[in-house]
N, C-alpha and C. Protein backbone atom coordinates (compact mmCIF):
# COMPACT_ATOMS: atom_id res chain seq x y z
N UNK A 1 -232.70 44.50 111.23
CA UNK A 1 -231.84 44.27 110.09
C UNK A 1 -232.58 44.50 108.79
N UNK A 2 -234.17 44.44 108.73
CA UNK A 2 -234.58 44.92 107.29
C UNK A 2 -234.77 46.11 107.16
N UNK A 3 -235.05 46.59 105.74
CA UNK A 3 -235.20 47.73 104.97
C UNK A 3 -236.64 48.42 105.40
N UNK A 4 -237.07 48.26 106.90
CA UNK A 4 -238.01 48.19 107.48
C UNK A 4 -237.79 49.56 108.29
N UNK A 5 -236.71 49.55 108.93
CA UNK A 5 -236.05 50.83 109.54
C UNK A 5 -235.17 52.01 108.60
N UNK A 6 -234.63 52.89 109.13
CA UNK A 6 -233.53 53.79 108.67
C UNK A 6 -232.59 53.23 108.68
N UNK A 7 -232.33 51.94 109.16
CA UNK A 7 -230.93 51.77 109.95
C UNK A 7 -230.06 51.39 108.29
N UNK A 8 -228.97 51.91 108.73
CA UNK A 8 -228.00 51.61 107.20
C UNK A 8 -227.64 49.89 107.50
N UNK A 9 -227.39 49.33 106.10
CA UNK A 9 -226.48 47.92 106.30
C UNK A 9 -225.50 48.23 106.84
N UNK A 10 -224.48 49.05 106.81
CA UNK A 10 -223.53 49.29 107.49
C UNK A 10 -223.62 49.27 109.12
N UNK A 11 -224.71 49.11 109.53
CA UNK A 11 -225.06 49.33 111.14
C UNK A 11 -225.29 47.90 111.60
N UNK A 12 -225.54 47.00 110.69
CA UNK A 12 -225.76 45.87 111.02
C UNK A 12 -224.79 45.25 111.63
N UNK A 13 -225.29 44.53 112.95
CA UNK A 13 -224.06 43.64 112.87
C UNK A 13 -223.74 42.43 112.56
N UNK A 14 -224.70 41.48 111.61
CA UNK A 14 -224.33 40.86 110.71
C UNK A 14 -223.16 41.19 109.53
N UNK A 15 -223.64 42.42 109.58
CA UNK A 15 -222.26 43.11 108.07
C UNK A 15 -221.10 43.43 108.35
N UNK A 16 -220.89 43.82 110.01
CA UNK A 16 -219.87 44.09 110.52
C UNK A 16 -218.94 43.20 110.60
N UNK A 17 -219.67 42.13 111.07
CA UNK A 17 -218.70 41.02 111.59
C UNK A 17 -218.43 40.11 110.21
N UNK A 18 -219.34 40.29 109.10
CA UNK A 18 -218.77 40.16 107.64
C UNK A 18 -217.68 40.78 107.20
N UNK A 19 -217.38 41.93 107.71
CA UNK A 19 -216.64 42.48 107.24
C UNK A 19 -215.42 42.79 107.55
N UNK A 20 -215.49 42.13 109.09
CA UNK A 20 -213.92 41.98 109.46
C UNK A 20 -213.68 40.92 108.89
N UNK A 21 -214.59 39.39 108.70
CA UNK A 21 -213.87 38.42 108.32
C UNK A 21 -213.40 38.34 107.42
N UNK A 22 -214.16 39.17 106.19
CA UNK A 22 -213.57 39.72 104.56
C UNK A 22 -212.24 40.21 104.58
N UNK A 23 -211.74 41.02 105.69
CA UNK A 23 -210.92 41.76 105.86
C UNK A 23 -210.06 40.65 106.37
N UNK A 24 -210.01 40.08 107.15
CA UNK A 24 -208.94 39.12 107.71
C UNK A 24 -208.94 37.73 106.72
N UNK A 25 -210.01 37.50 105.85
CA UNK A 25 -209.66 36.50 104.67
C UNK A 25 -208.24 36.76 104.29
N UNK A 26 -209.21 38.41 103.70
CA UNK A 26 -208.03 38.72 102.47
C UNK A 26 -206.56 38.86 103.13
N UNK A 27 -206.31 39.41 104.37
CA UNK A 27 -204.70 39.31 104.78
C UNK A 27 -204.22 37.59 104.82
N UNK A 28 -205.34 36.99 104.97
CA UNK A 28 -204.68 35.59 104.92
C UNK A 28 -204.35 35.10 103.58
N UNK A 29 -204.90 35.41 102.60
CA UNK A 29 -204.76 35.08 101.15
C UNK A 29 -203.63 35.75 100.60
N UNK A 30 -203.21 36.93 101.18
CA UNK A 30 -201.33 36.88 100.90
C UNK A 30 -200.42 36.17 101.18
N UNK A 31 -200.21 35.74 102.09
CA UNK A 31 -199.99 34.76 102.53
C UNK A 31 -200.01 33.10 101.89
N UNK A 32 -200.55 32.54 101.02
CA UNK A 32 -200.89 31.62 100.13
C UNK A 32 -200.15 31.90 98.99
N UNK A 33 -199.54 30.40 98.69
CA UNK A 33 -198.62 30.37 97.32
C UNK A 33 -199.43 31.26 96.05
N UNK A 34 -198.21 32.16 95.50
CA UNK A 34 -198.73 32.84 94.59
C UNK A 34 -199.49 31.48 93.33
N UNK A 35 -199.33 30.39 93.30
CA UNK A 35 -199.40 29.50 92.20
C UNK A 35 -201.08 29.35 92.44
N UNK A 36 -201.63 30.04 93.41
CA UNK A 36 -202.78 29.87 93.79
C UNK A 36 -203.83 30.87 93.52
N UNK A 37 -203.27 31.85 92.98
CA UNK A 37 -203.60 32.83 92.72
C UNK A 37 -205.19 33.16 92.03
N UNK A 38 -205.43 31.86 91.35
CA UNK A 38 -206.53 31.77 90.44
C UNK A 38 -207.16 31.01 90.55
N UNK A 39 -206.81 30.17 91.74
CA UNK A 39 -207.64 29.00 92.24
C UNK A 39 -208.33 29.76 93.40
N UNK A 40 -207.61 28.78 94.80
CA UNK A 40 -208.03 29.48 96.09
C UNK A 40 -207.95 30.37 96.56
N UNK A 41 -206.97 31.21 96.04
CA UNK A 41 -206.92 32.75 96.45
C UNK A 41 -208.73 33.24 95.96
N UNK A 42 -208.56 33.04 94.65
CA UNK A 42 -209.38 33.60 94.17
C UNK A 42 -211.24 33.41 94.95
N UNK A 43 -210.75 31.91 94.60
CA UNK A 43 -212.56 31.27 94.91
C UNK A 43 -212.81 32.37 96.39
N UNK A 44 -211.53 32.10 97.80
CA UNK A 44 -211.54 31.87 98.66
C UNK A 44 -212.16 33.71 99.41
N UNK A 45 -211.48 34.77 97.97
CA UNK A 45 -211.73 36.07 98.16
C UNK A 45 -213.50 36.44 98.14
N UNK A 46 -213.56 35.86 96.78
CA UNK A 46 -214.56 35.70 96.14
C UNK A 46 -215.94 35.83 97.61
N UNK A 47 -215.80 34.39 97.95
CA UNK A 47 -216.86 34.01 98.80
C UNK A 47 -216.55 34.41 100.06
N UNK A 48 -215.80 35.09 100.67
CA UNK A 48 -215.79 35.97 101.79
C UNK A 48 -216.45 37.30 101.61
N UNK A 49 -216.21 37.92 100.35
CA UNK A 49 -217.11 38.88 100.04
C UNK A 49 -218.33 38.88 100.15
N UNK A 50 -218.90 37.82 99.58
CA UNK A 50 -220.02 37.57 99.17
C UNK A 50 -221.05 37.54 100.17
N UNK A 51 -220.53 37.02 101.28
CA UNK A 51 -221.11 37.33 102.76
C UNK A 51 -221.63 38.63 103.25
N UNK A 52 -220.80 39.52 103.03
CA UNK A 52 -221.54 41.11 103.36
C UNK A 52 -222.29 41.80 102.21
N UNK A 53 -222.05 41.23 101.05
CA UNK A 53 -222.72 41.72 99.52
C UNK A 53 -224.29 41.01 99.66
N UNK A 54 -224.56 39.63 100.46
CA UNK A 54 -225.74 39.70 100.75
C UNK A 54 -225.99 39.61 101.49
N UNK A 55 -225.85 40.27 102.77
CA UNK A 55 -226.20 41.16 103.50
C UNK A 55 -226.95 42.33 103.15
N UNK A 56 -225.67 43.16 102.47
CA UNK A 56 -226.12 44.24 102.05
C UNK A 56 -227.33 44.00 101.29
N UNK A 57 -227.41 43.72 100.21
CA UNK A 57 -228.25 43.43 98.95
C UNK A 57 -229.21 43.22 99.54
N UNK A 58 -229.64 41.87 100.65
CA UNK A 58 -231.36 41.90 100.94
C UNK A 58 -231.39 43.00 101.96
N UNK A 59 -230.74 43.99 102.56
CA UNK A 59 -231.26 44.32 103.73
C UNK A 59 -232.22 46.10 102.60
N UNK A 60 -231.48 45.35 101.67
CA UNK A 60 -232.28 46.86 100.81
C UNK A 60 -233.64 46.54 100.06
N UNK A 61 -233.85 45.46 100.29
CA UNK A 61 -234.91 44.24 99.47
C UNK A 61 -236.03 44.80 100.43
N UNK A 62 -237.54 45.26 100.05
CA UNK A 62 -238.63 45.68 100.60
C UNK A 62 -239.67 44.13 101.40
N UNK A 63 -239.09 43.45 100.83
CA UNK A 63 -240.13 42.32 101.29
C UNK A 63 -239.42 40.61 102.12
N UNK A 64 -239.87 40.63 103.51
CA UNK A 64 -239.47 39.47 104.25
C UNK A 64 -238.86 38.45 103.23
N UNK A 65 -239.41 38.07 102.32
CA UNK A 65 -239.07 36.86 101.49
C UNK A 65 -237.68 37.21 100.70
N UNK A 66 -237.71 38.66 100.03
CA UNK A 66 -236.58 39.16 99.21
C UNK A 66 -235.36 38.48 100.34
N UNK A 67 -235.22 39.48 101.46
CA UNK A 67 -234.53 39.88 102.16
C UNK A 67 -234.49 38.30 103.37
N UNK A 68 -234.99 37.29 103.49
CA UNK A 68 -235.06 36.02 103.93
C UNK A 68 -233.73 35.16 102.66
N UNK A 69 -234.26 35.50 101.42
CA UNK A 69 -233.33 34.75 100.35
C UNK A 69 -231.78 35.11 100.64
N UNK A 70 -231.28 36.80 100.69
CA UNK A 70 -230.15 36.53 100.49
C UNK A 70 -229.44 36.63 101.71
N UNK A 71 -230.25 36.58 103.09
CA UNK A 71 -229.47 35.98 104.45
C UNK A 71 -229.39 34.48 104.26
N UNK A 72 -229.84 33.92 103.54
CA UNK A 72 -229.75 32.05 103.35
C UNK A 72 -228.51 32.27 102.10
N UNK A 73 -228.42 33.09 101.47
CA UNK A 73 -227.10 33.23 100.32
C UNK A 73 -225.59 33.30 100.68
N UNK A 74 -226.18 34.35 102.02
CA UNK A 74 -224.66 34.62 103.06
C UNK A 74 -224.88 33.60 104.05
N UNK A 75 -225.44 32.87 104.57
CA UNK A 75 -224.98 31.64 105.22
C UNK A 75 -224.41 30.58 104.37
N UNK A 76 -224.78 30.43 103.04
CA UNK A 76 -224.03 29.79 101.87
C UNK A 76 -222.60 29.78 101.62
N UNK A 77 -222.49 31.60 101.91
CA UNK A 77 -220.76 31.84 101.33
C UNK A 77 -220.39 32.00 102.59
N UNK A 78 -221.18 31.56 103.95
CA UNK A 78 -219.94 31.23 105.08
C UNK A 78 -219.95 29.85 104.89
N UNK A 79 -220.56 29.42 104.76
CA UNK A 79 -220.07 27.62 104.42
C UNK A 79 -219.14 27.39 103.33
N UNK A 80 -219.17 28.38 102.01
CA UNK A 80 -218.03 27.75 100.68
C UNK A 80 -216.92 28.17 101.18
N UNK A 81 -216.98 29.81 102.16
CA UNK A 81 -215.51 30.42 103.27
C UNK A 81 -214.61 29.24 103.68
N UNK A 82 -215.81 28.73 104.35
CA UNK A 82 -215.44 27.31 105.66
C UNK A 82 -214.44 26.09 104.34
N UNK A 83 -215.35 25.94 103.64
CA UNK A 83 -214.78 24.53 102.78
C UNK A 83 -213.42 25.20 101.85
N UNK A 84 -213.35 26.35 101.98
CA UNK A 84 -212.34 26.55 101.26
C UNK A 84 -211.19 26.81 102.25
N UNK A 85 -211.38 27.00 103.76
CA UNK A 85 -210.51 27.29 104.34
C UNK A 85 -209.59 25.71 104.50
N UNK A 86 -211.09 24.62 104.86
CA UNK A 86 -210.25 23.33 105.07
C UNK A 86 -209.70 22.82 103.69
N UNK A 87 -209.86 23.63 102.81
CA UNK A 87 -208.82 23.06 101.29
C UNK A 87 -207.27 23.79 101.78
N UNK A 88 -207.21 24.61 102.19
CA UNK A 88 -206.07 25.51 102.40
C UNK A 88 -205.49 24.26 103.32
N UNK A 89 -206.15 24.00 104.18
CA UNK A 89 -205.23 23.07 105.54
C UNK A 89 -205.37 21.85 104.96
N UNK A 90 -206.15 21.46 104.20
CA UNK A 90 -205.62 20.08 103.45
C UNK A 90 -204.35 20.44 102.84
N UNK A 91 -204.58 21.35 102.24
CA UNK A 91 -203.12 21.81 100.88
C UNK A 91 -201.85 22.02 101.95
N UNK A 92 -201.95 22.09 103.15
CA UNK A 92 -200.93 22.69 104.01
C UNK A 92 -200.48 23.86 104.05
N UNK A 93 -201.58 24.79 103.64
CA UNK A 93 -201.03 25.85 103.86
C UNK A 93 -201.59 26.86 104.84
N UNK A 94 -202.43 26.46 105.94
CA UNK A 94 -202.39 26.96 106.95
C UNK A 94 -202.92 25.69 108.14
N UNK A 95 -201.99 25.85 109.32
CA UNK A 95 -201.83 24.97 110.12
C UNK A 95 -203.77 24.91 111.23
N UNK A 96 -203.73 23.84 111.86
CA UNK A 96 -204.99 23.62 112.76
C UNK A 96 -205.69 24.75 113.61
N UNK A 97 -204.52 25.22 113.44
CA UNK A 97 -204.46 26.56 114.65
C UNK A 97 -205.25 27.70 114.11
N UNK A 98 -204.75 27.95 112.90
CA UNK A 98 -205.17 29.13 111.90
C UNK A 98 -206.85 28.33 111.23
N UNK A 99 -206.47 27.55 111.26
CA UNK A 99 -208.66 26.97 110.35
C UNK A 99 -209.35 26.72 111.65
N UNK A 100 -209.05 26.75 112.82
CA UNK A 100 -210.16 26.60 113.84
C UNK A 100 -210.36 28.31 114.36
N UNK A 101 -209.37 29.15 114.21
CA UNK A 101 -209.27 30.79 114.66
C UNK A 101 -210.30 30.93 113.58
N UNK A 102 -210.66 31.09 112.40
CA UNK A 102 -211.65 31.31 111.41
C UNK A 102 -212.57 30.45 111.86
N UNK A 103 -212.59 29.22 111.62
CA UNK A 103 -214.06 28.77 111.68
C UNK A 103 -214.86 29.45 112.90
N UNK A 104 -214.00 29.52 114.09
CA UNK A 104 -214.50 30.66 115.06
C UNK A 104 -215.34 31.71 114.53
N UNK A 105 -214.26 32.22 113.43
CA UNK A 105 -214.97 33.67 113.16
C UNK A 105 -216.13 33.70 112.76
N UNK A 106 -216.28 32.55 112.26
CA UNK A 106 -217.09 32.37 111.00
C UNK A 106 -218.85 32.09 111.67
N UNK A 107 -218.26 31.94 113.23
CA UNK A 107 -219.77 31.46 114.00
C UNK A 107 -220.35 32.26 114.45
N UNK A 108 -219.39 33.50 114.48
CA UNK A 108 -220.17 34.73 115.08
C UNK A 108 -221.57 35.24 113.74
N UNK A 109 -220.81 35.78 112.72
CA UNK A 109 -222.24 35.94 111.91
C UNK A 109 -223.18 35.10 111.37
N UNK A 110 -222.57 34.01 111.46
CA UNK A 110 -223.32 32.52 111.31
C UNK A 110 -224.47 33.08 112.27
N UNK A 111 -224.54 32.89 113.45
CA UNK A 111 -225.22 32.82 114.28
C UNK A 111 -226.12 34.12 114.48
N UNK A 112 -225.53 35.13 114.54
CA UNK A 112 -226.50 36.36 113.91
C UNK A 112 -227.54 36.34 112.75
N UNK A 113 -226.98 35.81 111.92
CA UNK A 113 -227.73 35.40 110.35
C UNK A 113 -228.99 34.49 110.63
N UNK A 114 -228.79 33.35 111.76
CA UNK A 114 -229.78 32.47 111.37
C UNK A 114 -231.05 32.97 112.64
N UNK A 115 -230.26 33.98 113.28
CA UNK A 115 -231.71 34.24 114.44
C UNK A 115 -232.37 35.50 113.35
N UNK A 116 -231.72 36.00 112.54
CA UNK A 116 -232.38 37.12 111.84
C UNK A 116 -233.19 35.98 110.89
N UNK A 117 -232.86 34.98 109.88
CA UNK A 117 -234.08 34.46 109.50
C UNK A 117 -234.83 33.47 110.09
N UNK A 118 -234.62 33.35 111.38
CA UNK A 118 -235.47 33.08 112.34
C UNK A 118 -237.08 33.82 112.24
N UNK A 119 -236.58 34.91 112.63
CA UNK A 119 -237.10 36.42 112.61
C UNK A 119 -237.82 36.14 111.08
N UNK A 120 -236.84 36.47 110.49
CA UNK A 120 -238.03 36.53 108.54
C UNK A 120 -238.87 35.33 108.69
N UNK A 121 -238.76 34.14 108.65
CA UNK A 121 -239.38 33.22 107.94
C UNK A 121 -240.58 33.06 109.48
N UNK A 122 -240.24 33.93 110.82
CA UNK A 122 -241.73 33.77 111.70
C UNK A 122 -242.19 34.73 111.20
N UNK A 123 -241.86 35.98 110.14
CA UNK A 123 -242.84 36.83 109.65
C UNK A 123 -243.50 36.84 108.14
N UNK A 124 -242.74 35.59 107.90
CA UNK A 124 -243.80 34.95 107.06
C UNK A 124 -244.78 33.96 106.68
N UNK A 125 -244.96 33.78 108.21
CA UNK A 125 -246.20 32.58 108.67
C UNK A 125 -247.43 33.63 108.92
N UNK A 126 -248.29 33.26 108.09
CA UNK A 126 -249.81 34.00 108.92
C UNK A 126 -249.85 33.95 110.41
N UNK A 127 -250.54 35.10 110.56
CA UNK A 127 -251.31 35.06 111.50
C UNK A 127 -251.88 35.00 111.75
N UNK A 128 -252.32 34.01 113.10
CA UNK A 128 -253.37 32.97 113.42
C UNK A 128 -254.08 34.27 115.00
N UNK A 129 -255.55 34.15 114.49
CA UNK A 129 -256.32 35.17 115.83
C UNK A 129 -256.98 33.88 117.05
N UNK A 130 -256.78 35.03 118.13
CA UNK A 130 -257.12 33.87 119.31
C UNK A 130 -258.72 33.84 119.19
């Protein structure tokens, strides 16, 4: 996943699976009272994006630490995703059914994300010789 290989962000599949959920946010945010438009629509677009934007952004970052920061940025905006989804089902506007189908989604790159800074932050421990 770093700027270590050729490989494009686009190949990632951290970004991928960002990017369906971006994609299936936003069909859900039509769906939501237009009166919302500037609230949760907004916040809720906002920080689904933001998930594959840092992605993208550190995987172009030259150094473990760059590129460690903004995989901890996109585990951030899957958590504000998450808290904004359970504002929606507080507000009633999408039922138990629909905020547990996302939070689902939401575990797949979750979980990709944190074995990749798994990965960064063991390559930024010295190395110790036998």
């Amino acid at each position: 996943m770093g700027s270590t290989s050729n490989q494009s962000f686009t190949e990632l599949i951290a970004w991928q699976l960002a990017r369906k959920f971006k994609n299936d946010i936003f069909e859900l945010s039509q769906k939501l009272p237009a009166d919302e438009k500037y609230r949760l629509i907004d916040q809720i677009i906002r920080s689904s994006r933001s998930i594959g934007a840092n992605i993208a952004e550190g995987h172009g970052r030259y150094t473990y630490k760059e590129q460690l920061n903004y995989c901890i940025q996109a585990c951030g905006s899957l958590s504000e995703t998450n808290n904004h989804l359970i504002d929606a089902f507080d507000c009633s506007y999408i039922n138990e059914e629909c905020l547990k189908k996302f939070q689902a989604q939401i575990d797949e790159p979750g979980k990709v994300l944190n074995g990749y800074i798994s990965f960064l932050r063991g390559n930024l421990k010295p190395k110790t010789e036998n």
